[in-house]
N, C-alpha and C. Protein backbone atom coordinates (compact mmCIF):
# COMPACT_ATOMS: atom_id res chain seq x y z
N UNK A 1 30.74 -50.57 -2.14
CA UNK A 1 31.28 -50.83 -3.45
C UNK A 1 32.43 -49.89 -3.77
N UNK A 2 32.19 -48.52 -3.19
CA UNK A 2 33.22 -47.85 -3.73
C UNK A 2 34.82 -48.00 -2.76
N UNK A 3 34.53 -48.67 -1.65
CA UNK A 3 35.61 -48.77 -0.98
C UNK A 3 36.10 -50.38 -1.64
N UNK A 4 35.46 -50.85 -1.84
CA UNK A 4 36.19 -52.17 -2.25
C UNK A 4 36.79 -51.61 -4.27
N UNK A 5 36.32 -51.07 -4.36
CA UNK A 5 37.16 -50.01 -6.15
C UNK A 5 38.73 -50.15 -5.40
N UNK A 6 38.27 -48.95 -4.56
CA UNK A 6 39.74 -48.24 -3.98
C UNK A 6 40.60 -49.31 -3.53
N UNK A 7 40.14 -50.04 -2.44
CA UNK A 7 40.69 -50.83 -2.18
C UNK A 7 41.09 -51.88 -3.89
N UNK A 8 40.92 -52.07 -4.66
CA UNK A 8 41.51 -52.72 -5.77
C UNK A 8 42.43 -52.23 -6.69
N UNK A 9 41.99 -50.87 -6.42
CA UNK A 9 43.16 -49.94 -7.04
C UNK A 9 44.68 -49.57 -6.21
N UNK A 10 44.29 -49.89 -4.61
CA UNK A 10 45.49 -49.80 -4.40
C UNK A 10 46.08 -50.53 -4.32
N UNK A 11 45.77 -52.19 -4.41
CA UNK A 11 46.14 -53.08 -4.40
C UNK A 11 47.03 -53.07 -5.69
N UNK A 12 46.71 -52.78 -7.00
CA UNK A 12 47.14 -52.86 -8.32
C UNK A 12 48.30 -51.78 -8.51
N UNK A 13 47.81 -51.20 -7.83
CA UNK A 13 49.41 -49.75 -7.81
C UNK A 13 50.43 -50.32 -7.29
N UNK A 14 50.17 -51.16 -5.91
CA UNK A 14 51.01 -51.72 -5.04
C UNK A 14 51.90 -52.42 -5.87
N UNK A 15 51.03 -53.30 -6.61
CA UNK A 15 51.41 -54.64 -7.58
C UNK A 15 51.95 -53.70 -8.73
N UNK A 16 51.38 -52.79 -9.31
CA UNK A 16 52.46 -52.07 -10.15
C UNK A 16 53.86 -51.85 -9.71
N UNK A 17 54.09 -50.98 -8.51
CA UNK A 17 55.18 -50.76 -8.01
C UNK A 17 56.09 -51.38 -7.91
N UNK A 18 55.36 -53.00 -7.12
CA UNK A 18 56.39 -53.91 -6.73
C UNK A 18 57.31 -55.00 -8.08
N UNK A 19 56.18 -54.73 -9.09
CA UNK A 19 56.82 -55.25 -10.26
C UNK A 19 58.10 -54.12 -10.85
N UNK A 20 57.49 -53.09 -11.27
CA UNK A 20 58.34 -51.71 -12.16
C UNK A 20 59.14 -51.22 -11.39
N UNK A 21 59.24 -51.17 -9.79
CA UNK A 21 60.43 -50.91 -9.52
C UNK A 21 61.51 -51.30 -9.62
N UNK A 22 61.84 -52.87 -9.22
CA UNK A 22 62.67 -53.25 -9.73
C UNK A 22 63.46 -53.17 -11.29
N UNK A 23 62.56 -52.89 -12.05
CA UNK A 23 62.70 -53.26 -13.86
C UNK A 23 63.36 -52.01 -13.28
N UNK A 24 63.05 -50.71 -13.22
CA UNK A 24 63.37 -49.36 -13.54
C UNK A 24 64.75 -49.06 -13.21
N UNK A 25 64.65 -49.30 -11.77
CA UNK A 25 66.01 -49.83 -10.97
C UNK A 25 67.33 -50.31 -11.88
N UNK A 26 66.26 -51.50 -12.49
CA UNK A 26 68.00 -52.12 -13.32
C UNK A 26 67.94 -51.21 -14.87
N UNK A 27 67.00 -50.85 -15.24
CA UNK A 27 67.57 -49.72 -16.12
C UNK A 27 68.26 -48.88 -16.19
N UNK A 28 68.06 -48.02 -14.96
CA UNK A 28 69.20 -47.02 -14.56
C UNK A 28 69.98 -47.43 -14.39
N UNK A 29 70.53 -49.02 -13.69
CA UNK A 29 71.67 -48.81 -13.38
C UNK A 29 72.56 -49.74 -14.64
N UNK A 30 71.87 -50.17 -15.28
CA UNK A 30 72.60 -50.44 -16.91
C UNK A 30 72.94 -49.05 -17.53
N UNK A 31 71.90 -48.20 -18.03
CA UNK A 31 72.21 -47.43 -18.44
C UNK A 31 73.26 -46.49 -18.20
N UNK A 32 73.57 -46.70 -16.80
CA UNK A 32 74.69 -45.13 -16.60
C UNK A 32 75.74 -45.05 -16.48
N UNK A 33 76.03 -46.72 -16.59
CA UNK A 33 77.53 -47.12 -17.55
C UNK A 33 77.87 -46.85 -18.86
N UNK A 34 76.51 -47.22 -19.51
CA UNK A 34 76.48 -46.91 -20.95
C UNK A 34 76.58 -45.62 -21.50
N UNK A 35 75.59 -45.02 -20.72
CA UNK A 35 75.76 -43.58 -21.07
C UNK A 35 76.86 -42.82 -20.67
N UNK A 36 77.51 -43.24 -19.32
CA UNK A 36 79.33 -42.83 -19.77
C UNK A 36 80.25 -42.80 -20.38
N UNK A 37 80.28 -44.22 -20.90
CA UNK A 37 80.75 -44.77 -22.02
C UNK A 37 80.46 -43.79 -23.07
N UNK A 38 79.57 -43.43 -23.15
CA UNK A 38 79.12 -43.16 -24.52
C UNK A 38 79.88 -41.56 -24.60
N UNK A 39 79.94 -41.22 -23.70
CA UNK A 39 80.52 -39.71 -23.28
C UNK A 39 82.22 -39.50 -23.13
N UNK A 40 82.29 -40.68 -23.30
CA UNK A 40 83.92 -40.35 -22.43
C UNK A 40 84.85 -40.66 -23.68
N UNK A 41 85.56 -39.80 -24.08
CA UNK A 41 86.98 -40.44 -25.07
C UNK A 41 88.67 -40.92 -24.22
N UNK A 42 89.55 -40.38 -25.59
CA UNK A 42 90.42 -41.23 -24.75
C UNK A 42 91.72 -40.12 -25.40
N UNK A 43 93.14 -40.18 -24.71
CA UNK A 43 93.76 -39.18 -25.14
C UNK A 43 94.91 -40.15 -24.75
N UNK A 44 95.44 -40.13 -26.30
CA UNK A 44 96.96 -41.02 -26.13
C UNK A 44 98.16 -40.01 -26.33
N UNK A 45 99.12 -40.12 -25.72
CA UNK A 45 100.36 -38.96 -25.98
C UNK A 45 101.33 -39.45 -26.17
N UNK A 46 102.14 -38.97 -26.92
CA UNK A 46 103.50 -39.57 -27.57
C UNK A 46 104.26 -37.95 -27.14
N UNK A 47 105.42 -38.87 -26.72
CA UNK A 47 107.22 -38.12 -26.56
C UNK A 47 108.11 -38.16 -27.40
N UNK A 48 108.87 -36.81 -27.87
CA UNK A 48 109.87 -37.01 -28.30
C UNK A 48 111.01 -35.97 -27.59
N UNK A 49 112.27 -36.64 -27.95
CA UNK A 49 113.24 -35.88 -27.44
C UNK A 49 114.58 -35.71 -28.58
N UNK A 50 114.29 -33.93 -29.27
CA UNK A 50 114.56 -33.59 -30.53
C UNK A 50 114.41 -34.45 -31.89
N UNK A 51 112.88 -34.85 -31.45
CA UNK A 51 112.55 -36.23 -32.76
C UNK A 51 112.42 -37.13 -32.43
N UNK A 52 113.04 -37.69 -31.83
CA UNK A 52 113.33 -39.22 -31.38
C UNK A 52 113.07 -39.54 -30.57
N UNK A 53 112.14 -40.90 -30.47
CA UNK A 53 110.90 -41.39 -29.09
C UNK A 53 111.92 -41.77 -28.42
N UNK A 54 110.67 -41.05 -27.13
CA UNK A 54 111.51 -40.72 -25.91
C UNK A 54 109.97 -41.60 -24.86
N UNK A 55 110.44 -41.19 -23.64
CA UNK A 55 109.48 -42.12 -22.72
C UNK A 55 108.66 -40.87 -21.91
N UNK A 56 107.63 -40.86 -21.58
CA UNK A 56 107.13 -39.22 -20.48
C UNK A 56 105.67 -40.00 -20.17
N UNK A 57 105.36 -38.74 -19.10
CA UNK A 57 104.12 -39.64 -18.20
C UNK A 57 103.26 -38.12 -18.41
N UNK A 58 101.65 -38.27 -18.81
CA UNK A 58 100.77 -37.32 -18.82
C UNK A 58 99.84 -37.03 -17.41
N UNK A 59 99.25 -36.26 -17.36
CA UNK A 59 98.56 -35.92 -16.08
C UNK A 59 97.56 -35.05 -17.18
N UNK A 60 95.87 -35.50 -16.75
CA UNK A 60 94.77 -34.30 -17.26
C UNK A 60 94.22 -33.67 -16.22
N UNK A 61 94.04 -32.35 -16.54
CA UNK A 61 93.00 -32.18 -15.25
C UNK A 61 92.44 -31.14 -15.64
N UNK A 62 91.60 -30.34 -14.85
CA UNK A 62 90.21 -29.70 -15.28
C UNK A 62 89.85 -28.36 -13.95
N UNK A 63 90.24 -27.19 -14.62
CA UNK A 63 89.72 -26.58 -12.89
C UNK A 63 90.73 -26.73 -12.12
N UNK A 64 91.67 -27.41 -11.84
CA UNK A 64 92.83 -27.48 -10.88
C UNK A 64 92.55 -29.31 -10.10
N UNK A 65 91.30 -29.25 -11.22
CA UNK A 65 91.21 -31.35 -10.47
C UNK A 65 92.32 -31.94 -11.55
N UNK A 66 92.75 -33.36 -10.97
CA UNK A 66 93.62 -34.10 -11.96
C UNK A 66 92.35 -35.04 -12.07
N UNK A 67 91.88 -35.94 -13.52
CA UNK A 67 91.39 -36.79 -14.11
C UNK A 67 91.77 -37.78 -14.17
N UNK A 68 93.06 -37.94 -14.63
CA UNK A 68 93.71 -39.14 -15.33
C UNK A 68 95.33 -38.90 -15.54
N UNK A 69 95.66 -40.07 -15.60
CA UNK A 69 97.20 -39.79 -15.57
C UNK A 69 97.65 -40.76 -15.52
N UNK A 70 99.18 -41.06 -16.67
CA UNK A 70 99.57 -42.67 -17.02
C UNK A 70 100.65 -42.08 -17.72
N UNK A 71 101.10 -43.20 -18.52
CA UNK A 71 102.29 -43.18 -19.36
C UNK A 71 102.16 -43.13 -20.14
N UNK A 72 102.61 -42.04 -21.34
CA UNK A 72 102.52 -41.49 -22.58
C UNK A 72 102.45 -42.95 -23.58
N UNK A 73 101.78 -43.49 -24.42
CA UNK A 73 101.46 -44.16 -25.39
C UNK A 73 100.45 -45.38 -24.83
N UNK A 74 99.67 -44.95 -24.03
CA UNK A 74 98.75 -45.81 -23.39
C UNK A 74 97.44 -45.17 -22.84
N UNK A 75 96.50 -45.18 -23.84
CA UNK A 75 95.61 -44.17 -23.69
C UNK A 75 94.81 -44.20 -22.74
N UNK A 76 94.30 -42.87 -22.25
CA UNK A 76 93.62 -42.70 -20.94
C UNK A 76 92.62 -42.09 -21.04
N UNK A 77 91.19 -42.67 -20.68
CA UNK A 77 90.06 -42.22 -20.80
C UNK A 77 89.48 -41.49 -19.91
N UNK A 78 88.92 -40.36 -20.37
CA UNK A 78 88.42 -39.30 -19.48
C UNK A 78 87.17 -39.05 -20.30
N UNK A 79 86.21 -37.94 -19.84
CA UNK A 79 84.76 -37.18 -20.06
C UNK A 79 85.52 -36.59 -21.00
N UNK A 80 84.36 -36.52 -22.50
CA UNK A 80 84.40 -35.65 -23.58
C UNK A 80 84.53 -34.16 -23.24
N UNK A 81 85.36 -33.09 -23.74
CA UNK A 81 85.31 -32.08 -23.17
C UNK A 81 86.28 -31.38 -23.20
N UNK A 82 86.63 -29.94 -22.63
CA UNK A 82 87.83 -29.55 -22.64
C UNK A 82 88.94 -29.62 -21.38
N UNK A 83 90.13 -29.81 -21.78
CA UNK A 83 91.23 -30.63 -20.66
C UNK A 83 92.34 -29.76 -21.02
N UNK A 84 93.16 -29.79 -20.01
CA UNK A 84 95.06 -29.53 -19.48
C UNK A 84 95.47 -30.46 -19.27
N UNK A 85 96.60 -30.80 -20.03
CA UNK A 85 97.48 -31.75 -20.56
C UNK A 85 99.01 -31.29 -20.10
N UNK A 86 99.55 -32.81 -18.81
CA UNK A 86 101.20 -31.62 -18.75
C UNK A 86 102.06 -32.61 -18.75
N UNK A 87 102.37 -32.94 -20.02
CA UNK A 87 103.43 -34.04 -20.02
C UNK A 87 104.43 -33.67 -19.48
N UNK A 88 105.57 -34.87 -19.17
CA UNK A 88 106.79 -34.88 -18.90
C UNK A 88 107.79 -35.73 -19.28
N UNK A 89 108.76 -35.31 -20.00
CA UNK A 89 109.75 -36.19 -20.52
C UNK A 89 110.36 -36.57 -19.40
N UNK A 90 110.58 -38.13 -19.29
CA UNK A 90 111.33 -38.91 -18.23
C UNK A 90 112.80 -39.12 -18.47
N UNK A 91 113.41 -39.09 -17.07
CA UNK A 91 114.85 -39.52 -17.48
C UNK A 91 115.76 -38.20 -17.47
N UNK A 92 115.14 -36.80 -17.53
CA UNK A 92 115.94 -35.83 -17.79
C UNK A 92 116.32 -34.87 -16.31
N UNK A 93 117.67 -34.31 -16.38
CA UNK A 93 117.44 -34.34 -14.88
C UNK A 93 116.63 -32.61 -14.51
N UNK A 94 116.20 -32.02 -15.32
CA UNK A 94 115.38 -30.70 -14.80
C UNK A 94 114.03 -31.25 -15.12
N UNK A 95 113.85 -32.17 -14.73
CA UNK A 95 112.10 -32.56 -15.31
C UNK A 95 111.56 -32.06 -16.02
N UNK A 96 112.06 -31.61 -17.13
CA UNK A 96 110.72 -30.58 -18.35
C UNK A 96 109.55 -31.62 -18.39
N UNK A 97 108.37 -30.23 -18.26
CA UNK A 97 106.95 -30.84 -18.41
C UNK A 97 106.81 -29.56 -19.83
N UNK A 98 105.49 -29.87 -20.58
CA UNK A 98 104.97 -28.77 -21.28
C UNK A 98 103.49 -28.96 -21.22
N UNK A 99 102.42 -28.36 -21.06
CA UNK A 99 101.40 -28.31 -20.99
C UNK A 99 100.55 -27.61 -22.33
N UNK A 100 99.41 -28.50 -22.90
CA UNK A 100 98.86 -28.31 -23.83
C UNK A 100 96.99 -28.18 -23.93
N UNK A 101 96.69 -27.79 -24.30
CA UNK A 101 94.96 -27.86 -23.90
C UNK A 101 94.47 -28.97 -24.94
N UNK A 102 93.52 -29.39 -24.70
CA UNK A 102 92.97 -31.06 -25.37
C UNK A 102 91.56 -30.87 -25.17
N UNK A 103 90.69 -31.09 -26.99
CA UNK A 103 89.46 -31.24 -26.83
C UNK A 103 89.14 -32.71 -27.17
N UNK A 104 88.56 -33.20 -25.71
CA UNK A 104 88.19 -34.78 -26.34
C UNK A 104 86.96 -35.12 -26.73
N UNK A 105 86.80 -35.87 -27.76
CA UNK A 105 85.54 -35.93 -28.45
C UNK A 105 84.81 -37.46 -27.74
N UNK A 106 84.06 -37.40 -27.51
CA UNK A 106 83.15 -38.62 -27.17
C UNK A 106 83.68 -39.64 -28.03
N UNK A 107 83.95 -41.05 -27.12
CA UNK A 107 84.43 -41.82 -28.78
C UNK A 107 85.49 -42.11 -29.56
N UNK A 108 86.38 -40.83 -29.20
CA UNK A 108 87.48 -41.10 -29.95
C UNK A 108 88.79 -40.99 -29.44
N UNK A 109 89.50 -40.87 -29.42
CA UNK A 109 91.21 -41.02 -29.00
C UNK A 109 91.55 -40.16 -29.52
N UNK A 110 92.07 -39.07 -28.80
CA UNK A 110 92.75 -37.82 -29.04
C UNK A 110 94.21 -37.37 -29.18
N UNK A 111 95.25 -37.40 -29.49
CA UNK A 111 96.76 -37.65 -29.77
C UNK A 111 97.05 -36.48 -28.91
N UNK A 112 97.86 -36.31 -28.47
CA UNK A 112 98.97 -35.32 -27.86
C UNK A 112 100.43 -35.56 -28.16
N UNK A 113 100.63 -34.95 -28.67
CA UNK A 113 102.54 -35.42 -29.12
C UNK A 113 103.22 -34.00 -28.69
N UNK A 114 104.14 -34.21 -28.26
CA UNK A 114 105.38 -33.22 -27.40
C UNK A 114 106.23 -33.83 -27.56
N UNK A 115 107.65 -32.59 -28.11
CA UNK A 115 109.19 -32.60 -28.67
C UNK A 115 109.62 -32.02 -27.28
N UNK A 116 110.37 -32.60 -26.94
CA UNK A 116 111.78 -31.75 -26.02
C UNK A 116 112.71 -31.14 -26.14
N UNK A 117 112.94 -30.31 -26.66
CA UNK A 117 114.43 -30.29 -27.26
C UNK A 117 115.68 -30.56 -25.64
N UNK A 118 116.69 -31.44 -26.23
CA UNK A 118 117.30 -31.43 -24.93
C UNK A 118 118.90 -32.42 -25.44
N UNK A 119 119.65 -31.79 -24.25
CA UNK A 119 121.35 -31.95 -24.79
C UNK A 119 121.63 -32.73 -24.00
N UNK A 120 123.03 -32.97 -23.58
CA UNK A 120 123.48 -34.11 -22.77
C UNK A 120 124.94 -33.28 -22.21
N UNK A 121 124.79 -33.24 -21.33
CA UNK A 121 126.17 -32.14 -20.66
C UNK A 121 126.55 -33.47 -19.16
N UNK A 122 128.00 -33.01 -19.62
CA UNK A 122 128.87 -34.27 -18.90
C UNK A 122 130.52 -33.17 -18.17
N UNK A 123 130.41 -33.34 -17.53
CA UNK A 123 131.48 -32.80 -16.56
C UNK A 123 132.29 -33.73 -16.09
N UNK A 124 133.62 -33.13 -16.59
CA UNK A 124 134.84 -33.79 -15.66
C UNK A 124 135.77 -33.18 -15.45
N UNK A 125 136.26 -33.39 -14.30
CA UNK A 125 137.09 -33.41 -13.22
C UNK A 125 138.64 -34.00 -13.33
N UNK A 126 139.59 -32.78 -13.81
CA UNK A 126 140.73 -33.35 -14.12
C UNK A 126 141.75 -32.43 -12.84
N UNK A 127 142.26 -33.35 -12.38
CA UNK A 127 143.40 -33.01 -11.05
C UNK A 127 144.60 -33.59 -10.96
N UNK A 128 145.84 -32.62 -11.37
CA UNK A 128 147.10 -33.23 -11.02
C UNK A 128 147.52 -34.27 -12.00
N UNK A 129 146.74 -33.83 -13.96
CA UNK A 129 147.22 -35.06 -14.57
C UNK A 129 146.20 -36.11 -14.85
N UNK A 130 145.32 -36.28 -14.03
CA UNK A 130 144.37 -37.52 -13.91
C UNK A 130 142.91 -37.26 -14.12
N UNK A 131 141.76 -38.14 -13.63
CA UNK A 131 140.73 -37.84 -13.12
C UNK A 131 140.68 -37.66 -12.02
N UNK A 132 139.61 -36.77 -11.41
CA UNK A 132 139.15 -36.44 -9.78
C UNK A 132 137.64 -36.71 -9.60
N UNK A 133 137.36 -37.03 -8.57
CA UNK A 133 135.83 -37.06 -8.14
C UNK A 133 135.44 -35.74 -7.43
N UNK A 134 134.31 -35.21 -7.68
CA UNK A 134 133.91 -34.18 -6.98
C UNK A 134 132.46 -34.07 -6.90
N UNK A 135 132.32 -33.05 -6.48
CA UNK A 135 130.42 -32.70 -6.57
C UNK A 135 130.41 -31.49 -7.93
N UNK A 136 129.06 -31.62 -8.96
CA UNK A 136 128.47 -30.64 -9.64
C UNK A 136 127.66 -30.33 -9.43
N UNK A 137 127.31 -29.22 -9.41
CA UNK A 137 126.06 -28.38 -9.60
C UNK A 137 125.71 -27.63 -10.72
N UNK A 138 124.51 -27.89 -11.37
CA UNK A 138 123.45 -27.22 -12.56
C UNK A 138 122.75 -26.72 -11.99
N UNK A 139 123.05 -25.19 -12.29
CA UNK A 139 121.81 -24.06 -11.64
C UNK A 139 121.07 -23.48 -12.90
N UNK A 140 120.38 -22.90 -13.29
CA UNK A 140 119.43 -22.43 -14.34
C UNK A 140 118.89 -21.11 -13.74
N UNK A 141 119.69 -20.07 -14.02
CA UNK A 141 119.05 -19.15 -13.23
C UNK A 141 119.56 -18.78 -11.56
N UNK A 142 118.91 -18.61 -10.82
CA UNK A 142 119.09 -19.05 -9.92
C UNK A 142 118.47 -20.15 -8.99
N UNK A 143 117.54 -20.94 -9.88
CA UNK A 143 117.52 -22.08 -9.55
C UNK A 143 118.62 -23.44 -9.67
N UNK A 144 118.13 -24.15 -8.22
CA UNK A 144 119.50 -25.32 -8.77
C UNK A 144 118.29 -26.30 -9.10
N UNK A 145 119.02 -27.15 -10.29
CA UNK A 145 118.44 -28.32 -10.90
C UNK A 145 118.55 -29.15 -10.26
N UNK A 146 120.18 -29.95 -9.96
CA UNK A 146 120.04 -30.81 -9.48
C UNK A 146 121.90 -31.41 -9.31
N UNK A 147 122.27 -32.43 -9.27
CA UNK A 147 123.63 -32.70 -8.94
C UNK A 147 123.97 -33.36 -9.49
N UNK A 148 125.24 -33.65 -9.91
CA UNK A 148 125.48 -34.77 -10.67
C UNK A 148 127.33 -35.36 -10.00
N UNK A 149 128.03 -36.56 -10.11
CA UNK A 149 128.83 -36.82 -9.92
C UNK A 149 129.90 -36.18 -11.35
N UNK A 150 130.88 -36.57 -11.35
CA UNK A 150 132.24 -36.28 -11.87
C UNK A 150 132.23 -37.32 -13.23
N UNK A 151 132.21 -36.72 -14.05
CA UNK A 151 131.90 -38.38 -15.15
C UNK A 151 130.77 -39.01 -15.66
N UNK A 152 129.49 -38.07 -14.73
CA UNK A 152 127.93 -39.02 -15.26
C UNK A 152 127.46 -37.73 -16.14
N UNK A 153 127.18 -38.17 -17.34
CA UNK A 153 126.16 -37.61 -18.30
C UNK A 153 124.78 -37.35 -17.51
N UNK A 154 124.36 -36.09 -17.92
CA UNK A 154 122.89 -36.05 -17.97
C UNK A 154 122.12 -35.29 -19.03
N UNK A 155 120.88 -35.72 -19.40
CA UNK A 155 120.09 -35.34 -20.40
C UNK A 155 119.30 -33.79 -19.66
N UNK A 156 119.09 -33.31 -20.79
CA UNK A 156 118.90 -31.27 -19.82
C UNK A 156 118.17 -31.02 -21.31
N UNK A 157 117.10 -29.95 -20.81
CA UNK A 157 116.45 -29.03 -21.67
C UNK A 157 117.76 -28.14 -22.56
N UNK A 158 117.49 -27.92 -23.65
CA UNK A 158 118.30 -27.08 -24.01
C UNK A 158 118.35 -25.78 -23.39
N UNK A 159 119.34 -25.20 -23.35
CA UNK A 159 119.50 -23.60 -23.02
C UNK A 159 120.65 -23.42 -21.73
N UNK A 160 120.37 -22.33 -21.11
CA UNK A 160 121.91 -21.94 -20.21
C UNK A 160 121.84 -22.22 -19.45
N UNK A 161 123.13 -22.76 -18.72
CA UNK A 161 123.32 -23.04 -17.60
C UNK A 161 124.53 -22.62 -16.60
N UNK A 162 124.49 -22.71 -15.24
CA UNK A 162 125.89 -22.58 -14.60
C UNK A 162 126.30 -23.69 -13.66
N UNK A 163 126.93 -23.95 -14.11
CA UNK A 163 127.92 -25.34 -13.83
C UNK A 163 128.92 -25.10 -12.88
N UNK A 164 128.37 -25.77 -11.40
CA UNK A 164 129.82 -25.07 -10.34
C UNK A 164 130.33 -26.45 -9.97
N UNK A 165 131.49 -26.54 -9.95
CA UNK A 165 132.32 -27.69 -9.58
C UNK A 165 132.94 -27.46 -8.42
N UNK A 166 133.14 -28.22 -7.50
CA UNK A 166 133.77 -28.50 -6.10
C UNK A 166 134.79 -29.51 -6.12
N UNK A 167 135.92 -29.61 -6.01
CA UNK A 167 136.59 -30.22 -5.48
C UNK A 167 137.82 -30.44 -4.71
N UNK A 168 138.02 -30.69 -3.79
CA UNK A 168 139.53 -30.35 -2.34
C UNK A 168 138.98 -29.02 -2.05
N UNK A 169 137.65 -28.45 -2.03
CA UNK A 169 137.95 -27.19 -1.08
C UNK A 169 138.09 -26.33 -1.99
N UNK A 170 138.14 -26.80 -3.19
CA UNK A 170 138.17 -25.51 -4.88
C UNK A 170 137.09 -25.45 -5.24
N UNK A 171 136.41 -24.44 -6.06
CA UNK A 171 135.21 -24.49 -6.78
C UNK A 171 135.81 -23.58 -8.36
N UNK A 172 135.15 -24.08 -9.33
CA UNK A 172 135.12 -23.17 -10.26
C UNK A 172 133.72 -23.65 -10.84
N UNK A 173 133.24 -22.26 -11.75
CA UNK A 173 132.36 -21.90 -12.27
C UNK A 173 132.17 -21.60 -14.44
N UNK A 174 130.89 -22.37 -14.63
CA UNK A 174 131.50 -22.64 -15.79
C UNK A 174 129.64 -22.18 -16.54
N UNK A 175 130.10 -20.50 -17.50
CA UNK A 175 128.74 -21.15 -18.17
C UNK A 175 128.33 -21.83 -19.33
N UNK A 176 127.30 -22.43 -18.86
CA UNK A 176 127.17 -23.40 -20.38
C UNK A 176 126.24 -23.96 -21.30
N UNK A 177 125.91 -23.37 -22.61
CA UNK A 177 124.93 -23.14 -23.34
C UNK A 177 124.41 -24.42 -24.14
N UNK A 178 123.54 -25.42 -23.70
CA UNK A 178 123.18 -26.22 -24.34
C UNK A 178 122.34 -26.61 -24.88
N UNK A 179 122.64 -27.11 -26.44
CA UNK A 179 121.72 -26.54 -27.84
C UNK A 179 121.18 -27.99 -27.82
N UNK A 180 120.02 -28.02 -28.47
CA UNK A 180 119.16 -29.39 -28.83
C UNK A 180 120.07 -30.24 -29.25
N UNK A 181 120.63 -31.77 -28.82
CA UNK A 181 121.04 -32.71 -29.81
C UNK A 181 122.50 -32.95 -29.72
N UNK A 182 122.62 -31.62 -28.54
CA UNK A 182 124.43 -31.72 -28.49
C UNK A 182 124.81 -32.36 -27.11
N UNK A 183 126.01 -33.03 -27.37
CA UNK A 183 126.73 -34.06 -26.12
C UNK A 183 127.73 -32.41 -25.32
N UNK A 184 127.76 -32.24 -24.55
CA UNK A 184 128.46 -31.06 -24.15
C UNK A 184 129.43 -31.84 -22.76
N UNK A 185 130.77 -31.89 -23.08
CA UNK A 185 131.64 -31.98 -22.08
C UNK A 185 132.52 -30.81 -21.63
N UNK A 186 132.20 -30.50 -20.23
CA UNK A 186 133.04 -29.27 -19.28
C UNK A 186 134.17 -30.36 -18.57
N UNK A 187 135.41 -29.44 -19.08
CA UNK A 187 136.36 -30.06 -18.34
C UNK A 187 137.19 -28.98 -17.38
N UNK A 188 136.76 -29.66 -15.74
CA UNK A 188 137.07 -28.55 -14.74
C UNK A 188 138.28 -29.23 -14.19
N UNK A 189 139.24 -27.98 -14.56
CA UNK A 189 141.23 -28.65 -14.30
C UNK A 189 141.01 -27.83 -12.91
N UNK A 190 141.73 -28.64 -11.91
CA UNK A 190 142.33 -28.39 -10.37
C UNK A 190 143.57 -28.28 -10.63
């Protein structure tokens, strides 16, 4: 008698198991969407460049991990919590980024907004009377930024710069201080 108990009890555990595992199974795995969900907010960022919307791409990350990362006015959901935030205004040719710390709340959408301040410096190239084509260079320091042709505008962080112009085998050197909002034309005579 007592082996036929046991034997009924393990039969019924069996039959427990084979029913509740499954159920349990799909609980967890409903739930741990939900419960992410339920954890995770969202962090939208807006650009400006001296005021005026501008376009930039965010990157979050945590510890030296990146999370998430998109285009400023399109919010990006990450874990509630604390985050590094390093926008970048697009389009400019020294890439300014600025980095901000962000607490996201479970739930909610968190704003990040960043100003650039930034000028527009345009170089040309006058030779013999006319225009000339040549090569520029924007150094910052002694870093070089980047190059530009004879005639093309570019958008720049405000502040100093040195401006070397090349052309026929000439160079001159030009420094040049550019303030938030200002169009700045260097005109390099051969």
């Amino acid at each position: 008698m007592r082996i036929l108990a046991q034997t009924a009890r393990q039969r019924h555990g069996a039959f427990v198991a084979s029913v509740l595992g499954p159920v349990i199974t799909a609980i967890a795995v409903l739930w741990t969407p939900m419960s992410a969900e339920a954890q995770a907010g969202e962090i939208r960022c807006s650009v400006t460049a001296n005021g005026a919307p501008a376009s930039g791409t965010i990157v979050v990350e945590r510890d030296g991990r990146e999370a998430a990362g998109g285009s400023c006015g399109i919010a990006i959901s990450v874990p509630a919590g604390k985050w590094r935030a390093t926008v970048r205004l697009d389009g400019a040719l020294d890439n300014p980024s600025k980095r901000v710390d962000v607490d996201v709340t479970a739930g909610k959408t968190t704003p990040v907004r960043v100003n650039f301040q930034t000028g527009v410096l345009e170089v040309r190239i006058e030779a013999k009377g006319g225009s000339g084509t040549g090569m520029v260079t924007v150094n910052r320091g002694s870093k070089r930024i980047g190059t530009l042709g004879a005639g093309v505008a570019a958008q720049l962080s405000a502040g100093n710069y040195e401006v070397v112009v090349r052309y026929g085998g000439q160079e001159r050197r030009y420094a040049v201080n550019l303030r938030p909002g200002q169009h700045r034309v260097v005109r390099a005579q051969f």
